[in-house]
Every structure is written in C-alpha cells, then in structure tokens.
PDB file of N, CA and C in Angstrom:
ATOM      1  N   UNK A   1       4.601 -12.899  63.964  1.00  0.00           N
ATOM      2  CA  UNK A   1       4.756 -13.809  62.851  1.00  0.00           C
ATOM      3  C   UNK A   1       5.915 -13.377  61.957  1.00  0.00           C
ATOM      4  N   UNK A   2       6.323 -12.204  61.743  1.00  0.00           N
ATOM      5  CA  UNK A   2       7.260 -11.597  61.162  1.00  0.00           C
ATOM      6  C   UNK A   2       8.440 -12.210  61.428  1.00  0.00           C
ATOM      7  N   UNK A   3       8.428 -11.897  63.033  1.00  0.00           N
ATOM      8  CA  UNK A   3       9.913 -12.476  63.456  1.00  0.00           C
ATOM      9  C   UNK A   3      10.265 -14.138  63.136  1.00  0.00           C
ATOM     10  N   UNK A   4       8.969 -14.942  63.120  1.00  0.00           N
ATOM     11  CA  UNK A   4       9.296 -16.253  62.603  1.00  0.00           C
ATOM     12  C   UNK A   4       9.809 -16.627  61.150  1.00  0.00           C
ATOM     13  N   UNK A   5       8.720 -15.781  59.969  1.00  0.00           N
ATOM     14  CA  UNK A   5       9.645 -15.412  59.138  1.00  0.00           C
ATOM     15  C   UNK A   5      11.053 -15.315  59.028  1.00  0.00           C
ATOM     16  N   UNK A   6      11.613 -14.263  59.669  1.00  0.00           N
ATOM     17  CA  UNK A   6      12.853 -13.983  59.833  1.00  0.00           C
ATOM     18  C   UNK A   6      13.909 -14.747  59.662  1.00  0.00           C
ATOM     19  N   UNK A   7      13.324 -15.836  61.529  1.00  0.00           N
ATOM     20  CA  UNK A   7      13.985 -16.879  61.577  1.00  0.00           C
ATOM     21  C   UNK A   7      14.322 -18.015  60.972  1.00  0.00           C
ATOM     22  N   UNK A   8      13.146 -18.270  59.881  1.00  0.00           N
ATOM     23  CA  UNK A   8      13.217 -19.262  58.844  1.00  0.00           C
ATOM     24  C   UNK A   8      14.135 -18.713  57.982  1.00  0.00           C
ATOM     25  N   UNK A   9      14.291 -17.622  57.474  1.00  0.00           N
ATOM     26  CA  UNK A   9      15.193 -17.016  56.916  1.00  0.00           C
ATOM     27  C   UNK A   9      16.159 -16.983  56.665  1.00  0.00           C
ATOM     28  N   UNK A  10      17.112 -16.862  58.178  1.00  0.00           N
ATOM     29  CA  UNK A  10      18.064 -17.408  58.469  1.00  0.00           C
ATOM     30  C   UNK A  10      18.371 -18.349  58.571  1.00  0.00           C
ATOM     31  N   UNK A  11      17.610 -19.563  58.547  1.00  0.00           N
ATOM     32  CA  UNK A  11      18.228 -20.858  58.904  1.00  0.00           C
ATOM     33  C   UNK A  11      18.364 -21.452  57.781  1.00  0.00           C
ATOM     34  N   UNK A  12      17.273 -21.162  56.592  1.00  0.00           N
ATOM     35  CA  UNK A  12      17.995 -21.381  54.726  1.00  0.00           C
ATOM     36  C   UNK A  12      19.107 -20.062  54.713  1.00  0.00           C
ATOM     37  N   UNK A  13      19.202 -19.350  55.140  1.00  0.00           N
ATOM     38  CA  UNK A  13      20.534 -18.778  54.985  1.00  0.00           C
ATOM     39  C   UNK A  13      21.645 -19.755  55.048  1.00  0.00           C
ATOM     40  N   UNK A  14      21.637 -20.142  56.593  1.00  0.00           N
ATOM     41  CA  UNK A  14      22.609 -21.269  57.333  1.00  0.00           C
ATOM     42  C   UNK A  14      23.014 -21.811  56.693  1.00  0.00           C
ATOM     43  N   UNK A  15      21.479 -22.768  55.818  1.00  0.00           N
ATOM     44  CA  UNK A  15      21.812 -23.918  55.610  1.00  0.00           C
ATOM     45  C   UNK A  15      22.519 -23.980  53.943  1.00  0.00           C
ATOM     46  N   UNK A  16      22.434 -22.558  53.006  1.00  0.00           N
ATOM     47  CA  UNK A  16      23.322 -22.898  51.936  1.00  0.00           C
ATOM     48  C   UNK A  16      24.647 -22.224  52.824  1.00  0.00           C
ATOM     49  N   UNK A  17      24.804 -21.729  53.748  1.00  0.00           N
ATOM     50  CA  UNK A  17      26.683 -21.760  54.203  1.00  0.00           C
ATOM     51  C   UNK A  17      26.855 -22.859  54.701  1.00  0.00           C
ATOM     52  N   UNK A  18      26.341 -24.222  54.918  1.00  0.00           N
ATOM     53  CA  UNK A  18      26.826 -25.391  55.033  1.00  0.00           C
ATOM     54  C   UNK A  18      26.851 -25.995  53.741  1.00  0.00           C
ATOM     55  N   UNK A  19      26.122 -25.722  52.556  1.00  0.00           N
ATOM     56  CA  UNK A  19      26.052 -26.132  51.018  1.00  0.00           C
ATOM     57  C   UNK A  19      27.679 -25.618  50.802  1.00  0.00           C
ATOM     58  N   UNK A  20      27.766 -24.544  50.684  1.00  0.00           N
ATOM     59  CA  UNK A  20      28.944 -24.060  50.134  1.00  0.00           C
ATOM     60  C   UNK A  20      30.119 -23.918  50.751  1.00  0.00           C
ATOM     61  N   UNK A  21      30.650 -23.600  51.942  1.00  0.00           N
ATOM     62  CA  UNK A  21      31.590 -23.713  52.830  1.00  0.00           C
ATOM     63  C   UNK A  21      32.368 -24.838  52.954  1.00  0.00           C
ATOM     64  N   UNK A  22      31.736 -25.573  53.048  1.00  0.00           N
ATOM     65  CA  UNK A  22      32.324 -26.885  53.543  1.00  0.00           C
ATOM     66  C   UNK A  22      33.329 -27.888  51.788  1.00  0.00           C
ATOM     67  N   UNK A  23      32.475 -27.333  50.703  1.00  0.00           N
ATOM     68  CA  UNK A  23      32.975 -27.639  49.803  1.00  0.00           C
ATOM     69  C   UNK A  23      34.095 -26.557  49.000  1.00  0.00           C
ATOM     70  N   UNK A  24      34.347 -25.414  49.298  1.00  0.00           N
ATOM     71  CA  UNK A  24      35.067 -24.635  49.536  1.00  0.00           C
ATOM     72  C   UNK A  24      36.305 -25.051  50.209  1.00  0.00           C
ATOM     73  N   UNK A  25      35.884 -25.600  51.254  1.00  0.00           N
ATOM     74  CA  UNK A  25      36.818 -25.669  52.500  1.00  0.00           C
ATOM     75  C   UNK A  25      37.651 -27.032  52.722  1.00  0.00           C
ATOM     76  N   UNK A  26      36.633 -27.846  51.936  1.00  0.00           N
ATOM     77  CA  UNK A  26      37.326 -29.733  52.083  1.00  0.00           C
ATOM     78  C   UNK A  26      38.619 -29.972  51.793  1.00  0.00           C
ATOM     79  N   UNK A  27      39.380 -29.252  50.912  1.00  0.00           N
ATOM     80  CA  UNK A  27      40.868 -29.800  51.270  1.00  0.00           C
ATOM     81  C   UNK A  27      41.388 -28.690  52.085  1.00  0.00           C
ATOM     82  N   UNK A  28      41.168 -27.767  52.913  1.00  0.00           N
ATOM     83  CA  UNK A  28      42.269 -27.532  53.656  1.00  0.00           C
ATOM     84  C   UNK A  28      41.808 -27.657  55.284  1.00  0.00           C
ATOM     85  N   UNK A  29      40.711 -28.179  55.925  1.00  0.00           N
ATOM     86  CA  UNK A  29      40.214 -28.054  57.198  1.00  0.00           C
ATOM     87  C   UNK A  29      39.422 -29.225  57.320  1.00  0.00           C
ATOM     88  N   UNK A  30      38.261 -29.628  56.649  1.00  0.00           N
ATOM     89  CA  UNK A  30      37.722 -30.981  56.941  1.00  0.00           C
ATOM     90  C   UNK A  30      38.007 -32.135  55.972  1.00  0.00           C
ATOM     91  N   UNK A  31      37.909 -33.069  56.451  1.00  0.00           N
ATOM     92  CA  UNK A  31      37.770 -34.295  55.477  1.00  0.00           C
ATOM     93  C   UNK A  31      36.684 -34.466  54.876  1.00  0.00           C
ATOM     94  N   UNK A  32      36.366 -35.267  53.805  1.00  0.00           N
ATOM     95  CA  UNK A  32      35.865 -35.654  52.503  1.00  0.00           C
ATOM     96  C   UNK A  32      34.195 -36.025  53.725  1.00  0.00           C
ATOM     97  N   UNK A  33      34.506 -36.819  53.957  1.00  0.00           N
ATOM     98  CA  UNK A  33      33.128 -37.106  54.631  1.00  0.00           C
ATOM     99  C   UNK A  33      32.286 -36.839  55.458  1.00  0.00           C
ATOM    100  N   UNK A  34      33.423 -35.332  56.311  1.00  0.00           N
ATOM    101  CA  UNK A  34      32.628 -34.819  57.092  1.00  0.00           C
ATOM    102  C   UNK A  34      32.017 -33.109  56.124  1.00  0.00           C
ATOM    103  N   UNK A  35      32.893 -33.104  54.942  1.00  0.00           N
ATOM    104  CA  UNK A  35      32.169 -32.013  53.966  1.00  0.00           C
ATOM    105  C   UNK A  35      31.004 -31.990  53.806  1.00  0.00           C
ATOM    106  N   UNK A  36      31.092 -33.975  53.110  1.00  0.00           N
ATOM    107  CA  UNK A  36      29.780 -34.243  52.531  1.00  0.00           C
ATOM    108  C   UNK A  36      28.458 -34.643  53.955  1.00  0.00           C
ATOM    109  N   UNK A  37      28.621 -34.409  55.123  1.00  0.00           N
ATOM    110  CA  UNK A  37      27.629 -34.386  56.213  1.00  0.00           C
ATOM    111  C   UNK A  37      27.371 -33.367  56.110  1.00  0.00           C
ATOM    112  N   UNK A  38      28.262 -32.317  56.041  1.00  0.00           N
ATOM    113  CA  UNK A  38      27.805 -30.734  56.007  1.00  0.00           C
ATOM    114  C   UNK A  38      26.309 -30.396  55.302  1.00  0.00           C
ATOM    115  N   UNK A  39      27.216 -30.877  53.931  1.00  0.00           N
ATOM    116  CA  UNK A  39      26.157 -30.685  52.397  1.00  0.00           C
ATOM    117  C   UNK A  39      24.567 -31.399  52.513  1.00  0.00           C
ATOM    118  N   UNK A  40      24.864 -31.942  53.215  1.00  0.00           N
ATOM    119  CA  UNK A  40      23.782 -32.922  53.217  1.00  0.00           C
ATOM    120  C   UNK A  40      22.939 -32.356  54.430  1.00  0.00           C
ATOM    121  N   UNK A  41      23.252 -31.883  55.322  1.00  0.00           N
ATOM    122  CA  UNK A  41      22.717 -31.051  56.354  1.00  0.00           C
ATOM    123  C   UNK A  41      21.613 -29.872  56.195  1.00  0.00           C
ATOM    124  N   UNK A  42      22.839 -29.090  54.989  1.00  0.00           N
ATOM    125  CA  UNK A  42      22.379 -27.620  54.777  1.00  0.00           C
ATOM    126  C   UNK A  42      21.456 -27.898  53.703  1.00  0.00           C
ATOM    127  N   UNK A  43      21.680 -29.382  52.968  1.00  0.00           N
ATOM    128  CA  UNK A  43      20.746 -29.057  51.752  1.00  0.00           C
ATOM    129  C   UNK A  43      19.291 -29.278  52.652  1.00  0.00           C
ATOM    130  N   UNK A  44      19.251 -30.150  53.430  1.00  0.00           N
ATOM    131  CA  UNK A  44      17.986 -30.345  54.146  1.00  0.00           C
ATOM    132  C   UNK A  44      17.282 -29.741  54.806  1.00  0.00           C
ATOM    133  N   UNK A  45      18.270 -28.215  55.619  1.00  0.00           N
ATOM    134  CA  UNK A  45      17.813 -27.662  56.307  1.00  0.00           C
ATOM    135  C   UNK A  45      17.064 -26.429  55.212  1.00  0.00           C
ATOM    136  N   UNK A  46      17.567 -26.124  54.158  1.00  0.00           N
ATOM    137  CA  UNK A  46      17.072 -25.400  53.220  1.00  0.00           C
ATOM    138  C   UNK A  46      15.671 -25.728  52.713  1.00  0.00           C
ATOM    139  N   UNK A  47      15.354 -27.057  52.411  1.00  0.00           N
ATOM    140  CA  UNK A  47      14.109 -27.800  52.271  1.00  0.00           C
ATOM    141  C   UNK A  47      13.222 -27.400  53.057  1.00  0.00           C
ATOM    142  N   UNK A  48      13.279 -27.881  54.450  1.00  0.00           N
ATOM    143  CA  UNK A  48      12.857 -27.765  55.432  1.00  0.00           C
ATOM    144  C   UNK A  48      12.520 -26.075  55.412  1.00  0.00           C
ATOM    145  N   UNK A  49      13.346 -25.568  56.116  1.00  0.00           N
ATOM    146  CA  UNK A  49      12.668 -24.028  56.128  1.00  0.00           C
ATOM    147  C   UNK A  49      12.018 -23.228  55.100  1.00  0.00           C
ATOM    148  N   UNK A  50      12.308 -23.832  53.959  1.00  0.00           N
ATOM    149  CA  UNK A  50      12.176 -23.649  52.490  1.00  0.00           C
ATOM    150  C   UNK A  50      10.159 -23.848  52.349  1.00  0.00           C
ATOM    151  N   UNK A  51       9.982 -25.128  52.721  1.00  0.00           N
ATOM    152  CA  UNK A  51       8.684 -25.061  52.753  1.00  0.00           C
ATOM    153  C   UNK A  51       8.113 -24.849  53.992  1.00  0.00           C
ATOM    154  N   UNK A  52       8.623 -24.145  55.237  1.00  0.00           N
ATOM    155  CA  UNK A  52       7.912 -23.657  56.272  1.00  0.00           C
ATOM    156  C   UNK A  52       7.677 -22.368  56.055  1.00  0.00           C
ATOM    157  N   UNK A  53       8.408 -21.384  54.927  1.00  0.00           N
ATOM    158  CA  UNK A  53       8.086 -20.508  54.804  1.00  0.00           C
ATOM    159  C   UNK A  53       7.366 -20.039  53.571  1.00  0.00           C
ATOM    160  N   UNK A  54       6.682 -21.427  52.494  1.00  0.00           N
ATOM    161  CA  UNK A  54       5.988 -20.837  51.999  1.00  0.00           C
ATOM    162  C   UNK A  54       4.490 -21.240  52.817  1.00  0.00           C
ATOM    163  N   UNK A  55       4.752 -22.542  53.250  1.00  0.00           N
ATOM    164  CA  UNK A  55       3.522 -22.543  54.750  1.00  0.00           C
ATOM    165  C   UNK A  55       2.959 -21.110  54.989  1.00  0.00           C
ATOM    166  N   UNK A  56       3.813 -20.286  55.512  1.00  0.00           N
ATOM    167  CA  UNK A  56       3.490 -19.058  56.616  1.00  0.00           C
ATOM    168  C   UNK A  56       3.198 -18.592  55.230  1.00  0.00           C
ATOM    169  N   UNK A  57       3.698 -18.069  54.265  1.00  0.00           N
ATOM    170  CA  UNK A  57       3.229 -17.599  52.855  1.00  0.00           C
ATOM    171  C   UNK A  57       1.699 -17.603  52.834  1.00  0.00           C
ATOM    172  N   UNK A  58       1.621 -18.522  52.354  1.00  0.00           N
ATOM    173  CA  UNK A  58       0.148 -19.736  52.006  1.00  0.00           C
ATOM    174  C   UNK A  58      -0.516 -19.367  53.112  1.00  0.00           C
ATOM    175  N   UNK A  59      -0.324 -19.332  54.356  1.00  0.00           N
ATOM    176  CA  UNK A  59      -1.438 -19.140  55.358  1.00  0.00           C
ATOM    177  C   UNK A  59      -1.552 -17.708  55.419  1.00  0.00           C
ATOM    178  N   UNK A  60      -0.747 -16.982  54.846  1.00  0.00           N
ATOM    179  CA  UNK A  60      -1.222 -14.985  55.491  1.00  0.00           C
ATOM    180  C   UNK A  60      -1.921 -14.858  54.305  1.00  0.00           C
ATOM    181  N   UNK A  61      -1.652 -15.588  53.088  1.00  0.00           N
ATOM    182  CA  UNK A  61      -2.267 -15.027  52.289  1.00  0.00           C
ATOM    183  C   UNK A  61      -3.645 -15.668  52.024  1.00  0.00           C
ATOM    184  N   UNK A  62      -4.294 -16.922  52.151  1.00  0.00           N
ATOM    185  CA  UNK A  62      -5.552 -17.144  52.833  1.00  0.00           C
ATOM    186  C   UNK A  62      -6.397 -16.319  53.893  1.00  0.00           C
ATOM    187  N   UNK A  63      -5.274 -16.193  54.875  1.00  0.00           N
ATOM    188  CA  UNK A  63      -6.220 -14.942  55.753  1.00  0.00           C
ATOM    189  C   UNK A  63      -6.645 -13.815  55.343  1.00  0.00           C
ATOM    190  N   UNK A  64      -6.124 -13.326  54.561  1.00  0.00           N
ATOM    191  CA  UNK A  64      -6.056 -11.892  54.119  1.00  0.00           C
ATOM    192  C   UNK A  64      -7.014 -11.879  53.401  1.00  0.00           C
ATOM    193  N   UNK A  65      -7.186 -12.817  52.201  1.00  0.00           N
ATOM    194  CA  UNK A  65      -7.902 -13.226  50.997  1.00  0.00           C
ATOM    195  C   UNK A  65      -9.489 -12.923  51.411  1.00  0.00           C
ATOM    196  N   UNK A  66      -9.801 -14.109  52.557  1.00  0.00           N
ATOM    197  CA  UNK A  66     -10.908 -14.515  52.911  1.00  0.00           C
ATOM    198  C   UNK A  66     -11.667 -13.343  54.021  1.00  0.00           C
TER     199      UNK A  66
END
C-alpha cells in the first residue's frame, strides 16, 4: 500500500509540473492553447490523485482505529 501511496504522489507531483511548466514555457515552445491543455490536465490530475490519497488516508486510518 505504501508503494501506491508513492505513486499517487508522484502523479500530483506531475500534475503541478504541467500547472507550472507549460505557463513558464508558453511563449518560447508551445502555443497559447496547447499551454492551457497542459494546465488543465495537471490541475485535474492533482484533484484526482489529490483525493485518492486522502481515500488511502481515510481508509488506514479507520483500520487502525477500529
């Protein structure tokens, strides 16, 4: 379970270097609209793993509890 942790971890990692990179980066490598796909990507993927890992949170700490 640790290692899933982990992996959620990394993937809100990921997903603010698609928050920030891409808007960093929009005038000299991508265009305007493929920035804002980026942003919109990473903000979601942050969500997403964001509440899968207080899920796993919430569930070890029920087990433990009970």
């Amino acid at each position: 379970m640790n290692q899933l942790a982990m992996l959620y971890l990394a993937a809100i990692l990921a997903g603010f270097a698609l928050i920030i990179v891409p808007g960093l980066a929009a005038t000299f490598i991508t265009s305007a609209a493929l920035a804002t796909l980026f942003i919109a990507v990473g903000a979601i993927a942050v969500i997403v793993f964001g509440l899968a890992l207080l899920y796993l949170a919430v569930r070890a700490l029920l087990k433990n509890f009970s």
